[in-house]
Protein backbone atom coordinates (compact mmCIF):
# COMPACT_ATOMS: atom_id res chain seq x y z
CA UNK A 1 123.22 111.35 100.71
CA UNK A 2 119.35 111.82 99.55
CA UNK A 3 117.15 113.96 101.67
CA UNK A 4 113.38 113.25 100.77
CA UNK A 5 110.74 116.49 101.79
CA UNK A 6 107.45 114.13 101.63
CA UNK A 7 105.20 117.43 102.00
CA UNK A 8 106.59 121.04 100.04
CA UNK A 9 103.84 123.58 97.77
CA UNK A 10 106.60 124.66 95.63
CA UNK A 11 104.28 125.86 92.80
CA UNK A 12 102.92 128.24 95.90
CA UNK A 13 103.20 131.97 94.43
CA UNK A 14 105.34 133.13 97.28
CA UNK A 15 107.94 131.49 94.96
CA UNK A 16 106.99 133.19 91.71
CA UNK A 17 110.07 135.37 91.21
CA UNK A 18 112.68 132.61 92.16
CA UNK A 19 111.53 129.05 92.14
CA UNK A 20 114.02 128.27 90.12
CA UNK A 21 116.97 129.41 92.02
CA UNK A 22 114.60 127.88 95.64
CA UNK A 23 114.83 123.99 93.93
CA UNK A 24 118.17 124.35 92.89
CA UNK A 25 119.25 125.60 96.99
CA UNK A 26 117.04 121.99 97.78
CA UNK A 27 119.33 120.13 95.30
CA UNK A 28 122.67 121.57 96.71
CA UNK A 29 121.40 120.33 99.95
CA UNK A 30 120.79 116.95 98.65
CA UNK A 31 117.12 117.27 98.74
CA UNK A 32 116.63 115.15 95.47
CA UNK A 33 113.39 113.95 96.30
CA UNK A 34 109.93 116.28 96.58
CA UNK A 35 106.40 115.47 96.75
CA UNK A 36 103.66 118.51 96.08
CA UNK A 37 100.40 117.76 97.50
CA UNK A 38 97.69 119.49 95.69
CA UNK A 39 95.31 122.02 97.42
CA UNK A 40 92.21 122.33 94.86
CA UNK A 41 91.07 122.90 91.27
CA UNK A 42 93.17 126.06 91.00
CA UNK A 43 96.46 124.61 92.46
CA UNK A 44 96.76 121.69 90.07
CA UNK A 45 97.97 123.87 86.72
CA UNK A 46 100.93 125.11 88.87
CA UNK A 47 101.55 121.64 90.42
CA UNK A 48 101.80 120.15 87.18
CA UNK A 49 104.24 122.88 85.52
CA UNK A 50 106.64 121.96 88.23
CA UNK A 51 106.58 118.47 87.95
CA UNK A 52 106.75 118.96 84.42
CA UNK A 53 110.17 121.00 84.71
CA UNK A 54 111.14 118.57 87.42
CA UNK A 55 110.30 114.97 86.10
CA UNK A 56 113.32 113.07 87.99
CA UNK A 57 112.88 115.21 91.58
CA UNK A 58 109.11 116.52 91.89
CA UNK A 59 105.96 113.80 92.32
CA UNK A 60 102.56 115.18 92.64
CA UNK A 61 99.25 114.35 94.64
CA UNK A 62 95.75 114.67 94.33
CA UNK A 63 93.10 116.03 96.69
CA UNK A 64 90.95 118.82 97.82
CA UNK A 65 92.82 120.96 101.68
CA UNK A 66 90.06 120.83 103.60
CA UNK A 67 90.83 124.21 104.27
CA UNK A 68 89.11 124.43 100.28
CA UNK A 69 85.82 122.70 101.25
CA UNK A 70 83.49 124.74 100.59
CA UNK A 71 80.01 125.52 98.69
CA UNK A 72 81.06 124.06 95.64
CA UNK A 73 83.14 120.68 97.45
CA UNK A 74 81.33 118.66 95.09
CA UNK A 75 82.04 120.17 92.32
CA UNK A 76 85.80 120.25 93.19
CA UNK A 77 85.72 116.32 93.84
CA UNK A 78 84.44 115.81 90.68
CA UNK A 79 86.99 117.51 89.25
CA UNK A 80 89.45 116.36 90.88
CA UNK A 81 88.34 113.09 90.67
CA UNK A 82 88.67 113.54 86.34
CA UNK A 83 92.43 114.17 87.10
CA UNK A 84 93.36 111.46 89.46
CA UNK A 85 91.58 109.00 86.71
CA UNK A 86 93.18 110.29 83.97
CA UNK A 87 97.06 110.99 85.78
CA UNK A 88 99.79 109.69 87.63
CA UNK A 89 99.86 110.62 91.07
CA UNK A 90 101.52 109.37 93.82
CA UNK A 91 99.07 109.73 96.50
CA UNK A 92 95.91 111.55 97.27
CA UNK A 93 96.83 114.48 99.31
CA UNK A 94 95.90 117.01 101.17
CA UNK A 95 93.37 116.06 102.70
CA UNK A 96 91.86 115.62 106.26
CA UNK A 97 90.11 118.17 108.55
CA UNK A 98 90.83 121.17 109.59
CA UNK A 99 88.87 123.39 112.65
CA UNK A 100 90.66 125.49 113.65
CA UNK A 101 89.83 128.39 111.26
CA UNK A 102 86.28 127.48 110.32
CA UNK A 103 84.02 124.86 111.85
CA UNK A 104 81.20 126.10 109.29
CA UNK A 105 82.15 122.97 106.93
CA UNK A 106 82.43 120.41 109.16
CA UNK A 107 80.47 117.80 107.93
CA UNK A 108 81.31 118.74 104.27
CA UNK A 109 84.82 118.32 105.74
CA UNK A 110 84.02 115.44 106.79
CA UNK A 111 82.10 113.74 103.96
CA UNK A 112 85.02 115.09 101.56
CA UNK A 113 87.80 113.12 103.62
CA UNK A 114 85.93 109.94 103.48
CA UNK A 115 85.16 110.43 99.83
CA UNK A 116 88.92 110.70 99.54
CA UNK A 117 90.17 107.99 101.44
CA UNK A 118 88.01 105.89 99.42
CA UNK A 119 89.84 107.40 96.03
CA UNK A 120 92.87 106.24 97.45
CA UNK A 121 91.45 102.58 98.76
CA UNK A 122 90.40 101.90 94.79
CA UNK A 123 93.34 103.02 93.44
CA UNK A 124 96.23 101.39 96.01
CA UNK A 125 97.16 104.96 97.30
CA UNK A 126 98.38 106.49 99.96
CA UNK A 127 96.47 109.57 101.82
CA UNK A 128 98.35 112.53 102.92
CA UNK A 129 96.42 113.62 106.31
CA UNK A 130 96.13 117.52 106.84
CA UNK A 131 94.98 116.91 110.74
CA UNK A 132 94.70 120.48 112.61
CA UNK A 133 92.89 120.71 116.31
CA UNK A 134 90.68 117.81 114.66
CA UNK A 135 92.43 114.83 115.89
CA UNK A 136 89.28 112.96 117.37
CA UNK A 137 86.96 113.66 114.16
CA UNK A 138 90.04 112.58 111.90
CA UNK A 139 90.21 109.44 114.27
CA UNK A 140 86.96 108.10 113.86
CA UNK A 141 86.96 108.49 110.14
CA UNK A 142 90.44 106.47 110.23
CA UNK A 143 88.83 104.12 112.72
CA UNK A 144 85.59 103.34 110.60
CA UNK A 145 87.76 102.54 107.58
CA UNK A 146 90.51 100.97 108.44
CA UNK A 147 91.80 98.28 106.98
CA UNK A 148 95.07 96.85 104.87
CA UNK A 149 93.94 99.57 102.23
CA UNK A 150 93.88 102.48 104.33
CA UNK A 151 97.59 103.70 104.69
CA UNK A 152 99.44 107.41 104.55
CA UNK A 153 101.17 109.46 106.50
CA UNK A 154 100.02 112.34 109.05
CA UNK A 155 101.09 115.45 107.98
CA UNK A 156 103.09 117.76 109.58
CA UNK A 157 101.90 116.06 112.32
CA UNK A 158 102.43 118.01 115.99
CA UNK A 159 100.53 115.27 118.12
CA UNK A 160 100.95 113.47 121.43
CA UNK A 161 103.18 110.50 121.52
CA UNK A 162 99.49 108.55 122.26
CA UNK A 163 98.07 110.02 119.11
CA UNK A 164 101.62 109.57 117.88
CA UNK A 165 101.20 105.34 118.27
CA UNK A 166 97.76 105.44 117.46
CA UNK A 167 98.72 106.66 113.45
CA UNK A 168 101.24 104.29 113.60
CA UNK A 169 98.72 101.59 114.53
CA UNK A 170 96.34 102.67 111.81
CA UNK A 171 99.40 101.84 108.91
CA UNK A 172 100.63 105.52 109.08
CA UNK A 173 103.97 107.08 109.04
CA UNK A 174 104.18 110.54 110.99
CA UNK A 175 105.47 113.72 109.16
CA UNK A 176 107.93 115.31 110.85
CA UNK A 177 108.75 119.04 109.52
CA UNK A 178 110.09 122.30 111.10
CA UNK A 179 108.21 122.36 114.12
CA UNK A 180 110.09 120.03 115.47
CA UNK A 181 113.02 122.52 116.01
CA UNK A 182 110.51 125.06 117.75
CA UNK A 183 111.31 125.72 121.45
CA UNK A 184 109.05 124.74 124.36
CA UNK A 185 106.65 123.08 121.65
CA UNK A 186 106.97 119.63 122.94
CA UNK A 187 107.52 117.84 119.70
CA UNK A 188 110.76 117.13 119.78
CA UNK A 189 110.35 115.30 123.62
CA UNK A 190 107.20 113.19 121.46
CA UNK A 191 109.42 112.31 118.23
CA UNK A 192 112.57 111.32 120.27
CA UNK A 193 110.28 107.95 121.47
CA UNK A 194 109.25 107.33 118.06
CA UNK A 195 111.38 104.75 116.35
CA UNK A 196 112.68 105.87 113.19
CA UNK A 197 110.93 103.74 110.79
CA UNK A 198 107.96 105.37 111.47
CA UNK A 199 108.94 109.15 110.44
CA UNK A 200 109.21 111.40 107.15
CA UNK A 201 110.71 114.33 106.87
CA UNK A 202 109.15 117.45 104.87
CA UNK A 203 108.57 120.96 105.01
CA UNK A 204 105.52 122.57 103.80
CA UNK A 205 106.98 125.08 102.13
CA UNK A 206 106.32 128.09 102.16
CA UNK A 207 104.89 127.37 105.59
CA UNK A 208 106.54 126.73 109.09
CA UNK A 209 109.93 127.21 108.41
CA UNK A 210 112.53 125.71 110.79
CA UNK A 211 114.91 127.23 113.16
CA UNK A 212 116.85 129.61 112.38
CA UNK A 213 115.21 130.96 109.41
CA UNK A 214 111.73 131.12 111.53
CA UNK A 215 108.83 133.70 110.58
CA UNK A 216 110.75 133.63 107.41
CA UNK A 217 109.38 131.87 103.65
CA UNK A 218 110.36 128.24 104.00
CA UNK A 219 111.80 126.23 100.85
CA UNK A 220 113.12 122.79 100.49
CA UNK A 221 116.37 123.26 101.36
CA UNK A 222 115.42 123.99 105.10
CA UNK A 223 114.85 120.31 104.90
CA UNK A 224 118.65 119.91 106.43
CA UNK A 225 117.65 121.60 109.52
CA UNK A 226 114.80 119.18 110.51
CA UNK A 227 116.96 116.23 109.44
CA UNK A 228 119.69 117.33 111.62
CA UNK A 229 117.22 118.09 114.99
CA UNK A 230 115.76 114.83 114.29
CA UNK A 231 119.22 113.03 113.49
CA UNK A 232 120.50 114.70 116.78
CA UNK A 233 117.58 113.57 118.90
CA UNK A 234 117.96 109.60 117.63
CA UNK A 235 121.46 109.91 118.21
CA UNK A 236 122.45 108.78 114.66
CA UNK A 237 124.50 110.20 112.04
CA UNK A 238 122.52 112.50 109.02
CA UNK A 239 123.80 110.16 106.20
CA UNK A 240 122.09 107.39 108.23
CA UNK A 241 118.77 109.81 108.83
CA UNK A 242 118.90 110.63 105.50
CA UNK A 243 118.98 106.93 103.91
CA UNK A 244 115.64 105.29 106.45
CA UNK A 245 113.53 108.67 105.69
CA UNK A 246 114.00 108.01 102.34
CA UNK A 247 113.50 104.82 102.31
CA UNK A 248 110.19 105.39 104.28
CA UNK A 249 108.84 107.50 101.64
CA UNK A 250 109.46 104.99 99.04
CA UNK A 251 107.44 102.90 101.66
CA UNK A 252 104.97 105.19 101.46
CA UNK A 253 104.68 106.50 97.92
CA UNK A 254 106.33 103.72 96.29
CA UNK A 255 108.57 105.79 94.54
């Protein structure tokens, strides 16, 4: 069995003192496939020591968190446009819009994503979408340039089942991480109507991790307990979870 956690910041810092010993919990728990999305300038050094320690089981992206657009967003494209030209990524990712924190950016938020998503059009990549309380504004970018090019997956995504087929109509799979084990959130009601060639599983680790370990510092090998909620809620076995998630991110990523 080969769990694939399409979305996990394991260079974060939070796992300075044990990364080691976090990846190989993920590998025990047959997490043997993880994809680090990149947050900005600073992040990528990090990023690329994992991937560099873990050639056969970590894949990187490339892309500026909106949460990171800021004063100096174009000089952090630029940059980060030098190492998407010159590397081997496997999609261009995180990015999106995010409003919930700060609405101060928003049309540098905005001009960033589009930027982005046409990185990823040139170079036959897919787009990792950070979408938080900015579902119409991500929606009309998507809608203005979509296309047989434009194709990713919604991260962590926490939608309606409407916004739910409406990613899935724009060429998108739907990321499906610990909040789906979260009492009285919804999610699970919204991803038990979604067929499952249409989800991912991941974490975003250190972030949002799953019941039972909730409030705690997620990892990779949480992955299990979103692959059993969603396993349980399709009524299917984990081995067969396990082998059409993983095959959707090779979908996806092509790796």
């Amino acid at each position: 069995m080969i769990l694939t956690d399409t979305h996990s910041h394991l260079y974060d810092q939070k796992f300075s003192e044990d990364r080691k010993e976090m990846i190989d919990r993920a590998l025990k728990e047959n997490v043997q496939r993880i994809f680090l999305p990149n947050i900005d300038s600073k992040s990528i050094q990090g990023m690329m020591e994992v991937v560099a320690a873990y050639p056969d089981k970590c894949f990187p992206m490339m892309g500026l968190h909106p949460c990171h657009v800021k004063e100096n967003y174009k000089e952090e494209l630029i940059l980060l446009k030098d190492y998407l030209d010159q590397g081997s990524f496997f999609a261009v990712g995180e990015i999106g819009m995010d409003l919930y924190w700060d609405k101060t950016f928003l049309e540098q938020q905005k001009e960033s994503f589009r930027t982005q998503i046409h990185w990823a059009k040139d170079k036959g990549l897919p787009i990792v979408i950070h979408c938080r309380d900015a579902f119409k504004e991500v929606f009309e970018i998507l809608d203005s340039e979509k296309g047989p090019l434009l194709r990713g997956v919604f991260h962590c995504f926490t939608g309606s089942l409407d916004q739910a087929h409406r990613a899935i109509d724009l060429n998108f799979f739907l990321g499906i991480g610990g909040v789906v084990t979260f009492k009285k959130v919804g999610l699970d009601a919204v991803v038990k109507q979604i067929p499952l060639k249409h989800l991912v599983l991941e974490t975003d680790s250190p972030y949002l991790s799953p019941s039972p370990n909730r409030g705690k510092r997620n990892e990779s090998a949480y992955l299990i307990h979103i692959a059993r909620r969603v396993a349980d809620l399709h009524q299917v076995t984990l081995e067969e979870l396990a082998q059409i998630t993983t095959n959707n991110s090779k979908q996806l990523f092509g790796r």
